[in-house]
Protein backbone atom coordinates (compact mmCIF):
# COMPACT_ATOMS: atom_id res chain seq x y z
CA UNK A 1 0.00 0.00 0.00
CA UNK A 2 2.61 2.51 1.31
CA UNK A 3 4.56 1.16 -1.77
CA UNK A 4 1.83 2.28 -4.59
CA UNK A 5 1.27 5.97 -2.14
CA UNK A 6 4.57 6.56 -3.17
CA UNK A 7 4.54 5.33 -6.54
CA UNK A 8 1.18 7.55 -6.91
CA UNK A 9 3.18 10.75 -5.35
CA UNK A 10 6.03 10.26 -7.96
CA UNK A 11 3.70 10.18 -11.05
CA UNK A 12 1.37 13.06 -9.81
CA UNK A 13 5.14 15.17 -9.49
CA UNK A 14 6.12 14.30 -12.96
CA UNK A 15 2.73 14.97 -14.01
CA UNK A 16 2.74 18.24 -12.44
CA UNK A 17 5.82 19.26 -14.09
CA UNK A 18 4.83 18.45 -17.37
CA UNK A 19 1.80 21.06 -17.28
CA UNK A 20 3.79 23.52 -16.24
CA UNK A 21 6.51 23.30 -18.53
CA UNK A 22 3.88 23.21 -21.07
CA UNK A 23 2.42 26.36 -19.85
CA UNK A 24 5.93 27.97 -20.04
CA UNK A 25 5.91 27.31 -23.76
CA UNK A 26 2.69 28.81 -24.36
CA UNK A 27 3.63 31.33 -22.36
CA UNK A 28 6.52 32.50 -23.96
CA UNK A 29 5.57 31.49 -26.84
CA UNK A 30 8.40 28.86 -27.39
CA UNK A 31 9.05 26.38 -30.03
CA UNK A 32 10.24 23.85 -27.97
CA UNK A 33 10.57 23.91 -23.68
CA UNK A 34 12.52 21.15 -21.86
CA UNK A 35 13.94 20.31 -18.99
CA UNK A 36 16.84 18.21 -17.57
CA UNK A 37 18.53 16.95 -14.50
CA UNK A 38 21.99 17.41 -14.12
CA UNK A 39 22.86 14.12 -12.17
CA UNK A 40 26.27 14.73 -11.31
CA UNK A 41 26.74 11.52 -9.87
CA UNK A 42 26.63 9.58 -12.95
CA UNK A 43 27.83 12.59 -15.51
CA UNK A 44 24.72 12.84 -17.13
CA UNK A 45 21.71 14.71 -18.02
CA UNK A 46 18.26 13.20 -17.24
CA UNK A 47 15.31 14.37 -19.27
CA UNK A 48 12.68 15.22 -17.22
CA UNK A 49 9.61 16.37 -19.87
CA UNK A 50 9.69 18.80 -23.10
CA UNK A 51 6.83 20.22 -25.09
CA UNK A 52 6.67 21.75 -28.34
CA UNK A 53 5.43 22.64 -31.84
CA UNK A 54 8.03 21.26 -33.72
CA UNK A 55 7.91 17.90 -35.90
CA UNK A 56 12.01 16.91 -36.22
CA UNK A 57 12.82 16.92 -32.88
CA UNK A 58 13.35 14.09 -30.39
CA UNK A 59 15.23 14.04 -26.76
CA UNK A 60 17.35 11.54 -25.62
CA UNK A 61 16.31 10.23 -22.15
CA UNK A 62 19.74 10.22 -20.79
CA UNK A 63 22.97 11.74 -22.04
CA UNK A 64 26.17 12.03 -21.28
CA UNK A 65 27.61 15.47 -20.08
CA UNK A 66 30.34 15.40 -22.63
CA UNK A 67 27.76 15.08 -25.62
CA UNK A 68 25.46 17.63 -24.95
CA UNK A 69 25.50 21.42 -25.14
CA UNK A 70 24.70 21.76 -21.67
CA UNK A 71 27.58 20.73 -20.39
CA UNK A 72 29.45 24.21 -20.72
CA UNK A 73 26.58 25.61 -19.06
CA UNK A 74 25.79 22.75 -16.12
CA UNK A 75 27.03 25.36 -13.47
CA UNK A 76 24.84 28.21 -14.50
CA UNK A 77 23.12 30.27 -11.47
CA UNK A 78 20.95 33.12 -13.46
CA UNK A 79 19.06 33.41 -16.62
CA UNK A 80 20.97 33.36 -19.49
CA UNK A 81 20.56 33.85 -23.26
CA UNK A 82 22.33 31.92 -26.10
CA UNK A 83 22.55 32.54 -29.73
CA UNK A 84 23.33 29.76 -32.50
CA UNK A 85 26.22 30.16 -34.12
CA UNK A 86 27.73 32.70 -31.83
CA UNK A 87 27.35 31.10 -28.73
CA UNK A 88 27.20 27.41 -29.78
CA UNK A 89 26.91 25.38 -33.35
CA UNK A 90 24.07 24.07 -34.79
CA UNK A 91 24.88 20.97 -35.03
CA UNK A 92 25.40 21.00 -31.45
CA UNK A 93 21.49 21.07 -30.82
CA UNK A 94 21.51 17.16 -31.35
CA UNK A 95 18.08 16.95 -30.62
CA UNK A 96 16.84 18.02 -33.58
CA UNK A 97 16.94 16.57 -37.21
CA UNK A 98 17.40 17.72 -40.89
CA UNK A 99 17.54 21.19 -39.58
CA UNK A 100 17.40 23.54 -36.63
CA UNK A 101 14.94 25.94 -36.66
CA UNK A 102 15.56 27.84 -33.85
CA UNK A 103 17.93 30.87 -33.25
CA UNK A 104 17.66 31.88 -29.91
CA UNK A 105 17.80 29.74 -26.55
CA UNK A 106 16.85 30.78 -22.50
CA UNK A 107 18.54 29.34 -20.04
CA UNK A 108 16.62 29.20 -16.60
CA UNK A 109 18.56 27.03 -13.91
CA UNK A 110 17.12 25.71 -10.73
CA UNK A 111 19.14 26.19 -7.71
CA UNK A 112 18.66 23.67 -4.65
CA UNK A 113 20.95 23.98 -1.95
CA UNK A 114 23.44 26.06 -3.71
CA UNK A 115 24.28 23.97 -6.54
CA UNK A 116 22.32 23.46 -9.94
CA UNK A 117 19.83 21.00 -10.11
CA UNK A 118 18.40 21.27 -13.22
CA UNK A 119 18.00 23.34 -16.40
CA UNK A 120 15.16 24.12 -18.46
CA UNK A 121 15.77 25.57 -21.82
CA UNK A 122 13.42 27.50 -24.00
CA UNK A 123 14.24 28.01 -27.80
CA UNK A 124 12.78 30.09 -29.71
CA UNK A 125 13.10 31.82 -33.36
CA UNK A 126 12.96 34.84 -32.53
CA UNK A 127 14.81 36.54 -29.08
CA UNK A 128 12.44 36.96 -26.25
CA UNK A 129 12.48 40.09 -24.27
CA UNK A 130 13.55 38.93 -20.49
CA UNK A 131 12.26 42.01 -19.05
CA UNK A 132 8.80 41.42 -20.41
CA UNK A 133 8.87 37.71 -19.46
CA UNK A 134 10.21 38.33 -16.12
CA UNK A 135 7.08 37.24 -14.14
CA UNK A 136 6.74 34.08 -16.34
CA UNK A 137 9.52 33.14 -15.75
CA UNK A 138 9.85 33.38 -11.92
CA UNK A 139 6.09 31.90 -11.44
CA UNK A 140 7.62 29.04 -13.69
CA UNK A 141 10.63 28.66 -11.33
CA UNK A 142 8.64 29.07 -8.07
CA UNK A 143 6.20 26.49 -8.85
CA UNK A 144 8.86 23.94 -9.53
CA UNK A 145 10.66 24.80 -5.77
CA UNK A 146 6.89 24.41 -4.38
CA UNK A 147 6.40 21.16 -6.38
CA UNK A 148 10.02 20.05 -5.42
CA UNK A 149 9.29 20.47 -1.69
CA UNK A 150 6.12 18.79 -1.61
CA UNK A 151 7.22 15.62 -2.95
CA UNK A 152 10.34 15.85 -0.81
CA UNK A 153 7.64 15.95 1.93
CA UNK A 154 5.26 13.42 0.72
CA UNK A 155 8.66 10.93 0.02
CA UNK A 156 10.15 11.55 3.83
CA UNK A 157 6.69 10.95 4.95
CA UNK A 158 6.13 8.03 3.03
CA UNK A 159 9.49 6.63 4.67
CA UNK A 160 8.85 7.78 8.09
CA UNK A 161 5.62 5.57 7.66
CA UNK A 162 8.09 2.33 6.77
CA UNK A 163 9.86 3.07 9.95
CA UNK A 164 7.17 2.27 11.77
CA UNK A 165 5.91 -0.45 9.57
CA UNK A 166 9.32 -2.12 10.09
CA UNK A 167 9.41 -1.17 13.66
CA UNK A 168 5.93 -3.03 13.72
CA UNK A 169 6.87 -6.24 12.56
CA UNK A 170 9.83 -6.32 14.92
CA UNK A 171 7.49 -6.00 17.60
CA UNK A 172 5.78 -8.96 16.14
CA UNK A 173 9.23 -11.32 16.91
CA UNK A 174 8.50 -11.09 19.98
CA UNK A 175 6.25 -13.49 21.63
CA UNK A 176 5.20 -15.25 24.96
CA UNK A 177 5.92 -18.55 22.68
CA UNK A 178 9.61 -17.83 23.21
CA UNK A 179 11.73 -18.53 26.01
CA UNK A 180 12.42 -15.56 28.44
CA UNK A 181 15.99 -15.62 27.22
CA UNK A 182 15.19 -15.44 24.12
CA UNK A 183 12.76 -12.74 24.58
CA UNK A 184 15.68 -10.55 25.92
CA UNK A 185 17.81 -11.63 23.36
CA UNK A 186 15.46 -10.57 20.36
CA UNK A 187 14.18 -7.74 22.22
CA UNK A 188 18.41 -6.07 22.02
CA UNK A 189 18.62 -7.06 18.51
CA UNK A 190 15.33 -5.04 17.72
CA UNK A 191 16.76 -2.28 19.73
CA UNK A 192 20.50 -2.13 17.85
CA UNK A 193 18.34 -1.70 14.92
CA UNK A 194 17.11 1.46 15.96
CA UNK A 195 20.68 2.85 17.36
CA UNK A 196 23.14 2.02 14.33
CA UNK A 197 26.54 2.14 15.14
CA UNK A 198 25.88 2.01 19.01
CA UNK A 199 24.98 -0.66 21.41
CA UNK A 200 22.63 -2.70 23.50
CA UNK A 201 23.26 -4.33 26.86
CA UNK A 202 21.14 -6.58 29.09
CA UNK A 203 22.25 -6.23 33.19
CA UNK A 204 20.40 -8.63 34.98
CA UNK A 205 20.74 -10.08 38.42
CA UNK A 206 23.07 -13.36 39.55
CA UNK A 207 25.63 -14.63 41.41
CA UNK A 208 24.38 -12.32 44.34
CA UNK A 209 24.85 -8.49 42.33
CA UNK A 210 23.93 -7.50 39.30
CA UNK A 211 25.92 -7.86 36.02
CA UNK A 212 26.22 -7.16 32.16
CA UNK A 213 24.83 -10.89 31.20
CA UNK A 214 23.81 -9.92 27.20
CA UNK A 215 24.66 -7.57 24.46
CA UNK A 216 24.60 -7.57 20.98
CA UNK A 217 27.12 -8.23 18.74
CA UNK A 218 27.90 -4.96 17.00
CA UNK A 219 27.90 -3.51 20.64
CA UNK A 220 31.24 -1.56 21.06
CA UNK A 221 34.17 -3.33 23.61
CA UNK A 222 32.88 -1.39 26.15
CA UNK A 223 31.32 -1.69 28.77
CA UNK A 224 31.96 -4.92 28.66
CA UNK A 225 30.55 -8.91 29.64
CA UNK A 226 30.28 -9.84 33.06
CA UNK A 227 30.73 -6.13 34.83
CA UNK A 228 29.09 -6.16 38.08
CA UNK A 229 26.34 -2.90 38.75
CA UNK A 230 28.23 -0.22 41.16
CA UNK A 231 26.35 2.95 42.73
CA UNK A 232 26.45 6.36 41.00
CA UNK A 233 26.22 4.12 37.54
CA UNK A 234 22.81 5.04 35.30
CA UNK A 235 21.78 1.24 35.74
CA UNK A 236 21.93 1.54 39.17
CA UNK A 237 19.64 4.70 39.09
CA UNK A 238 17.25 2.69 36.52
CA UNK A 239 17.14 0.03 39.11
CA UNK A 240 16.82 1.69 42.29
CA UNK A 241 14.07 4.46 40.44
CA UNK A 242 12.15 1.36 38.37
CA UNK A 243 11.75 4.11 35.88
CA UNK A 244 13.39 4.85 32.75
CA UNK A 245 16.40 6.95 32.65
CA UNK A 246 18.58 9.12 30.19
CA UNK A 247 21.74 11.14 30.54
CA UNK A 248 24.28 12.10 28.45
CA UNK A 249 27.97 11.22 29.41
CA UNK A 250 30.09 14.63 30.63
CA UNK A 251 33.98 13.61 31.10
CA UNK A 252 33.39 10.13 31.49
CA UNK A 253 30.68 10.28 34.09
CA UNK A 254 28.49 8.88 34.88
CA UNK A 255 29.17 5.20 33.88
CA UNK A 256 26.92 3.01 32.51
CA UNK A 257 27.97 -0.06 34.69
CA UNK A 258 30.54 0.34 37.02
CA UNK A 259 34.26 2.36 37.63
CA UNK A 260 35.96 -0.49 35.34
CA UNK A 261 34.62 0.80 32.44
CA UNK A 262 37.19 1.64 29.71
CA UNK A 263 35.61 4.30 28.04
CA UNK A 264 31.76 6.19 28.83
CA UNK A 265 30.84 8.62 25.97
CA UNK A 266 27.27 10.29 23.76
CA UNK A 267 24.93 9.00 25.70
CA UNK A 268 22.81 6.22 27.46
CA UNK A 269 19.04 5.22 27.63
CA UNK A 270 18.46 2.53 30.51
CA UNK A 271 14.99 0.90 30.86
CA UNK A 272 14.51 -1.37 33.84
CA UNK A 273 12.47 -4.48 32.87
CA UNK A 274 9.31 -5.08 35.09
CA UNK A 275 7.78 -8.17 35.89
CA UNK A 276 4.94 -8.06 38.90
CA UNK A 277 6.24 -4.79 39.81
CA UNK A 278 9.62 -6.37 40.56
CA UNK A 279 12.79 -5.25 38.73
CA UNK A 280 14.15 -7.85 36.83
CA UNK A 281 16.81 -6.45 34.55
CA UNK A 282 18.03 -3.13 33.10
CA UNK A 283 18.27 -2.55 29.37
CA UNK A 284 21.24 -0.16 28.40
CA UNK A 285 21.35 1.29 24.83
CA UNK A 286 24.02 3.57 24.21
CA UNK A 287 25.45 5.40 21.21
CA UNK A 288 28.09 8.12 20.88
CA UNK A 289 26.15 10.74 19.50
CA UNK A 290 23.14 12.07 21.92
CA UNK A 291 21.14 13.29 19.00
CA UNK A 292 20.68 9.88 18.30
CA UNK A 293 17.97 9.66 20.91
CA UNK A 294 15.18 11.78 19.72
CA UNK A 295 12.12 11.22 21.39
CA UNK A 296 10.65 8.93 18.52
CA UNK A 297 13.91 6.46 19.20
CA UNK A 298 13.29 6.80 22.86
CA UNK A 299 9.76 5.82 22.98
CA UNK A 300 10.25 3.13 20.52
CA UNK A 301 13.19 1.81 22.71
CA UNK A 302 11.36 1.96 26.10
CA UNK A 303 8.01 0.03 23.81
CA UNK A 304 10.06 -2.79 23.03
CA UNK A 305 11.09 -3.53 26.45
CA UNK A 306 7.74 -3.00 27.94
CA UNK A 307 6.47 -5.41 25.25
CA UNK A 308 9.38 -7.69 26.47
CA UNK A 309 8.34 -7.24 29.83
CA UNK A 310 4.48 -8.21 29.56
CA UNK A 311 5.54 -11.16 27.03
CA UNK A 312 7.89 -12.96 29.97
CA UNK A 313 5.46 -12.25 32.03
CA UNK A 314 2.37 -13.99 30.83
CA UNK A 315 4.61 -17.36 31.17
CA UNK A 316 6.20 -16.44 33.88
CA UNK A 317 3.32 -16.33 36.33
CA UNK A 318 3.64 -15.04 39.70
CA UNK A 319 7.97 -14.63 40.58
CA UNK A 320 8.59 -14.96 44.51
CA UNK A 321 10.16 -12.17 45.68
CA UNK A 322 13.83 -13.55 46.36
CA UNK A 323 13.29 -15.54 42.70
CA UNK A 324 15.50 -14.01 40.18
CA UNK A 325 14.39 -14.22 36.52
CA UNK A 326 17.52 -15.72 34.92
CA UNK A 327 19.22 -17.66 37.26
CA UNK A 328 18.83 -21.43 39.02
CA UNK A 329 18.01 -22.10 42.46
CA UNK A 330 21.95 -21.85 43.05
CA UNK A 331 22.21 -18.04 41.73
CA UNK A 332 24.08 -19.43 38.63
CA UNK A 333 22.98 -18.07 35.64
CA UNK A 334 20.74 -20.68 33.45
CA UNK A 335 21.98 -22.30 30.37
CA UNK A 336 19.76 -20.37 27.56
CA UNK A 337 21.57 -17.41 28.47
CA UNK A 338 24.94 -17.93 28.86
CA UNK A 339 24.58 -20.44 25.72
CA UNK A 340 23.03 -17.00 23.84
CA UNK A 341 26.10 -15.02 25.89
CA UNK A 342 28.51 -17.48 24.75
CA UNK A 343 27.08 -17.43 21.33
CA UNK A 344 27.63 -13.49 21.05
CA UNK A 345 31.47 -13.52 21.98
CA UNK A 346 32.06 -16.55 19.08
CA UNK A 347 31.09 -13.67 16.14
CA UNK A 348 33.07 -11.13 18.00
CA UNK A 349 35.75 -13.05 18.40
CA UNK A 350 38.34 -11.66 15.93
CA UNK A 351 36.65 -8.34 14.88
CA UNK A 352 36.97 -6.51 18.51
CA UNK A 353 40.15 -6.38 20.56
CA UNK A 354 38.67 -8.30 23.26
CA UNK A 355 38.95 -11.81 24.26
CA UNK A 356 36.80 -14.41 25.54
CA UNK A 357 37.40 -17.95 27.51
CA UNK A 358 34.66 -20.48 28.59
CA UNK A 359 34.96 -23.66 29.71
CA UNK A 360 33.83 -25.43 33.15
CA UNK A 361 34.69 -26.06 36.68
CA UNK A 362 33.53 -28.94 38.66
CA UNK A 363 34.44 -30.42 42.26
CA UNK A 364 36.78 -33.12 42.83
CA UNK A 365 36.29 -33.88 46.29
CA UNK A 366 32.33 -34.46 45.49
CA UNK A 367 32.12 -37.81 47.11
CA UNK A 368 33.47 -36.82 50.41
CA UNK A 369 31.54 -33.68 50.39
CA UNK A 370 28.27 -35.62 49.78
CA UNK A 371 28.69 -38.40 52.44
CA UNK A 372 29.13 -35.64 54.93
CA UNK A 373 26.33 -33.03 54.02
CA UNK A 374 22.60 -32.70 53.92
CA UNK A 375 20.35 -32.00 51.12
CA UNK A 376 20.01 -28.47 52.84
CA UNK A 377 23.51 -28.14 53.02
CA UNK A 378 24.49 -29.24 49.29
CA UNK A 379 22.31 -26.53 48.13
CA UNK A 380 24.17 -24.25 50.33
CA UNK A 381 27.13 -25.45 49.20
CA UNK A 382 26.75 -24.64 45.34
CA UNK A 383 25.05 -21.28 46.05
CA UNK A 384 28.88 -20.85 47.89
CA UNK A 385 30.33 -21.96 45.17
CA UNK A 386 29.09 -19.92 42.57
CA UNK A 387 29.58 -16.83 44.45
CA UNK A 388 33.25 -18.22 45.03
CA UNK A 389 33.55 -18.53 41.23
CA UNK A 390 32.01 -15.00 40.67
CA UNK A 391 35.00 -13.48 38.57
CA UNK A 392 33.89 -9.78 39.84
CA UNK A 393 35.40 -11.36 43.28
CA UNK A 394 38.99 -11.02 42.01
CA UNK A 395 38.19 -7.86 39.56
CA UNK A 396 37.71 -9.91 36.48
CA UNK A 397 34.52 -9.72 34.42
CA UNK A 398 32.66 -12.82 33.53
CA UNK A 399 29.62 -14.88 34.07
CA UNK A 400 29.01 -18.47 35.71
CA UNK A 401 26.13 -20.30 34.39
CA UNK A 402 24.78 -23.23 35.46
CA UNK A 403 25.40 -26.74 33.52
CA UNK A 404 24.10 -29.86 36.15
CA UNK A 405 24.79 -30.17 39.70
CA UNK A 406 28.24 -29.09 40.66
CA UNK A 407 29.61 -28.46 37.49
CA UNK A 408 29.99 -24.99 36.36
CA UNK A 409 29.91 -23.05 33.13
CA UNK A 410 32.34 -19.80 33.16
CA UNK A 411 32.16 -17.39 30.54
CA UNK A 412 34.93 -14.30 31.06
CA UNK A 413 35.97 -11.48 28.51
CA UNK A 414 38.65 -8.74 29.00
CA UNK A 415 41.50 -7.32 27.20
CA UNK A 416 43.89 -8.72 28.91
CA UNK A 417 45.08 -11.67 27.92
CA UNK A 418 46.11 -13.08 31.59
CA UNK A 419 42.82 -12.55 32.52
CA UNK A 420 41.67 -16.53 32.40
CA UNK A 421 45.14 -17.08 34.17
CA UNK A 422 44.51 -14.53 37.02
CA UNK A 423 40.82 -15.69 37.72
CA UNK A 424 41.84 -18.93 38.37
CA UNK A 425 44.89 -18.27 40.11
CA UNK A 426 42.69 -15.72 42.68
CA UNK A 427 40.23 -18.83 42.43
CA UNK A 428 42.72 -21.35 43.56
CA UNK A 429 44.24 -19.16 46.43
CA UNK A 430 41.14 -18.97 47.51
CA UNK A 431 40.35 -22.61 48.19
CA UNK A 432 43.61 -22.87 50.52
CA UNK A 433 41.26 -22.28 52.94
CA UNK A 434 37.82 -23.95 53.72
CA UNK A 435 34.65 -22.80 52.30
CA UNK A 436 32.34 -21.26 54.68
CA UNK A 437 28.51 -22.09 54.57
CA UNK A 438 25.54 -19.88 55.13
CA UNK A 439 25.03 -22.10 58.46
CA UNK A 440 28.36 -21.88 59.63
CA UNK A 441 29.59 -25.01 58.51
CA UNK A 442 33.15 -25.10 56.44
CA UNK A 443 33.91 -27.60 53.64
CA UNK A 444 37.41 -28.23 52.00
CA UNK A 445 36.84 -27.73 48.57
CA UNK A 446 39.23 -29.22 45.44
CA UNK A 447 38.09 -27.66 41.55
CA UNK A 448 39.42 -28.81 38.31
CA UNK A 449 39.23 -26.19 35.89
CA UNK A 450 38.80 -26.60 31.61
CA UNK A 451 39.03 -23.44 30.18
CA UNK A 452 39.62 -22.32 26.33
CA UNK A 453 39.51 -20.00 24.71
CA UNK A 454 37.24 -18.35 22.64
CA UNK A 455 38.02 -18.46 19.07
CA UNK A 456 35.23 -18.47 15.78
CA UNK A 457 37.42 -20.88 13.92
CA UNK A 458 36.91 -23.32 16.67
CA UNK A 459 32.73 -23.41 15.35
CA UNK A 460 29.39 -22.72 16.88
CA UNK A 461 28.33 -22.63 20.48
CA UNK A 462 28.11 -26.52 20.87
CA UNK A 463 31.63 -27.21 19.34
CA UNK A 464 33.07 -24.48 22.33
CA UNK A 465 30.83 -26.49 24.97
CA UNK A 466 32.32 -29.95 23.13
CA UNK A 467 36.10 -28.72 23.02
CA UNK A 468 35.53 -27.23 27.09
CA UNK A 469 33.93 -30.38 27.92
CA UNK A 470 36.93 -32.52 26.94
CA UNK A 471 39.31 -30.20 28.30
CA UNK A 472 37.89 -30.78 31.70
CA UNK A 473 37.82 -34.52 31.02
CA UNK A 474 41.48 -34.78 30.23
CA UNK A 475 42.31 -32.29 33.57
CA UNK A 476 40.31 -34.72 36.12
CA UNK A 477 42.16 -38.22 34.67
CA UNK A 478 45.33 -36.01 35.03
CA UNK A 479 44.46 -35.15 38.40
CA UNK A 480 43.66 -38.43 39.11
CA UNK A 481 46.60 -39.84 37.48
CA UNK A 482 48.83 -37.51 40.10
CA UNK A 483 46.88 -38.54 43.02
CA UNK A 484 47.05 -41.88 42.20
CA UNK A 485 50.96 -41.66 41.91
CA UNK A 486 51.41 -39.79 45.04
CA UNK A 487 49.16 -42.44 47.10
């Protein structure tokens, strides 16, 4: 529909300026009137209509500058007058055939944003007084500007109306068929459309604080995976105000995330995500140019998450009140969205300066552990765990998911490229000592680690979790192997 709107604009435009270019002749009482385009683009000169009394002549539709008379004349600003055979050959009139009948030819440029745009040209036999077609002329030259502008109008209007015919159908994507990660995860995507060359981060809650868990894959470096929500940050305002909020960035300040941020510029647009009246998550988008956000961008922004927000919702039922939305009963976050985390860092992997490692992390001493504990106290025990593993701990940024029952998934990024080293390093230094429960209790714990990392050549999201998977494998036998030697 919006398709044949525009098509009917064009031809009622073209129309238009046919009539009055054909009033123009009459007017003046021309031979022949026509007008061209000077595309400079391409070099040529585009025929737009002509009109006239003559039988031999006949207009190419396009032509080159170099082959038609108008060339010397492309850059003309006021009405000029040319005479043939003083002022250009006959021959040179290519439009017409077995002879040239007319003597005498009226330049009348139009001017659009400085430069010329087009000309129209009006031969005649005789030469026509200016000063007595003076009004003609300008009513000729002020209709076309009026004509000009309204199609420019009707054209941006048209496209402002596929905006929001696009924006539509991206609303559509998202559905309470999906999975709640999945909602988030298609929800960003829909909002880096609307913020080119800028960026779109989920911060949701796990591992007791709240983190960066998703962004999208043309997000810039920063902020980055896995950074853990400080005070004075705009996602901390978004959270603690359960409103929307928008600031732009003044000498680095204030951050979107947290003080580890490499680099806070333009500006920021966080929308908290609402589920029961309980906030869930924070959605940052983010571009370096504030004028990005005009208040059309902002209210489509804050519609998609809203629609996010009622879409999780209707599966989601009612959420207890110490029941966060994207984590398992042990705080780690759940497997769709590290998997869709995971996923992200694979197709950035060699186009940003950062790196990425995953792999897991899983408890040697399991047995042992289990023969002395409770139920009650297991579950304690992992929620421990997970916090121990938390790479924000030791100043790292990362995420632990959860893959089955004391086996961890560990997701970190940074752009250092010790970073996998030093996590597990604080990790292990750590464990020296015994791991204090929420009751009291304290366990010994021993942790194999099988980390890689991160590399697109490596394959997909199940080929990392494959790869990880054996690497862990072949560090318990070899574990094993050296206890087994030592006993």
């Amino acid at each position: 529909m919006d398709k044949k709107r525009e098509e009917k604009a064009l031809f009622e435009f073209k129309h238009a300026v046919d009539d009055i270019v054909q009033l123009l002749r009459k007017s003046t009482e021309a031979d022949t009137v026509y007008m061209y385009w000077v595309n400079r683009t391409r070099g040529q000169f585009v025929l737009e209509t002509n009109s006239t009394i003559l039988p031999n002549v006949m207009f190419k539709d396009r032509i080159n500058f170099d082959e038609f008379f108008l060339n010397g004349f492309k850059e003309v600003e006021q009405v000029m007058q040319l005479k043939v055979d003083e002022d250009l050959e006959a021959v040179e009139l290519s439009h017409y055939h077995d002879f040239v009948p007319v003597r005498f030819l009226t330049l009348v440029p139009f001017i659009n944003n400085g430069e010329t745009v087009a000309i129209t040209v009006i031969e005649t036999e005789f030469q026509i007084n200016l000063t007595d077609y003076d009004d003609v002329i300008s009513s000729y030259r002020n209709a076309l500007v009026n004509l000009l502008n309204t199609y420019l109008e009707l054209t941006d209007l048209y496209d402002k109306q596929k905006e929001w015919i696009k924006y539509d159908l991206g609303l559509d994507k998202i559905n309470p068929k999906m999975h709640k990660a999945e909602i988030l995860e298609r929800t960003a995507l829909e909002m880096q459309k609307l913020v080119p060359n800028g960026g779109v981060t989920v911060v949701a809650r796990g591992m007791e604080c709240w983190s960066s868990v998703y962004r999208t894959v043309n997000s810039p470096d920063h902020p980055a995976l896995g950074l853990m929500v400080e005070e004075k940050s705009i996602a901390y305002d978004a959270l603690q105000k359960g409103s929307d909020q928008f600031v732009i960035h003044f000498n680095q300040n204030p951050k979107r995330i947290c003080s580890a941020e490499y680099k806070t510029d333009g500006a920021t647009y966080a929308i908290p995500i609402l589920i029961n009246d309980r906030r869930h998550a924070v959605v940052l988008t983010y571009h370096h140019n504030p004028l990005v956000f005009k208040d059309s961008v902002k209210h489509k922004l804050k519609n998609l998450v809203r629609v996010a927000s009622l879409n999780i919702q209707i599966n989601q039922g009612r959420v207890d009140v110490d029941q966060d939305l994207l984590t398992s009963e042990y705080g780690s976050f759940i497997p769709e969205l590290w998997e869709r985390s995971l996923n992200v860092q694979i197709r950035r992997s060699g186009i940003t300066d950062e790196r990425a490692w995953f792999g897991f992390v899983s408890i040697n001493n399991l047995q042992e552990i289990r023969s002395r504990l409770r139920l009650e106290d297991l579950k304690r025990l992992q929620k421990s765990v997970v916090n121990l593993l938390n790479p924000a701990r030791y100043g790292q940024k990362g995420l632990i998911g959860f893959n089955t029952d004391y086996i961890y998934a560990v997701l970190l990024s940074g752009s250092d490229p010790e970073s996998e080293a030093k996590w597990k390093n604080s990790v292990q230094e750590q464990l020296k000592d015994p791991v204090e429960l929420l009751g009291g209790q304290k366990v010994h714990l021993s942790m194999t680690f099988g980390m890689t990392e991160v590399d697109v050549s490596v394959g997909d999201v199940y080929e990392h979790i494959k790869r990880a998977k054996k690497v862990l494998s072949d560090s318990m036998k070899d574990q094993q192997s050296r206890s087994a030697s030592n006993f």
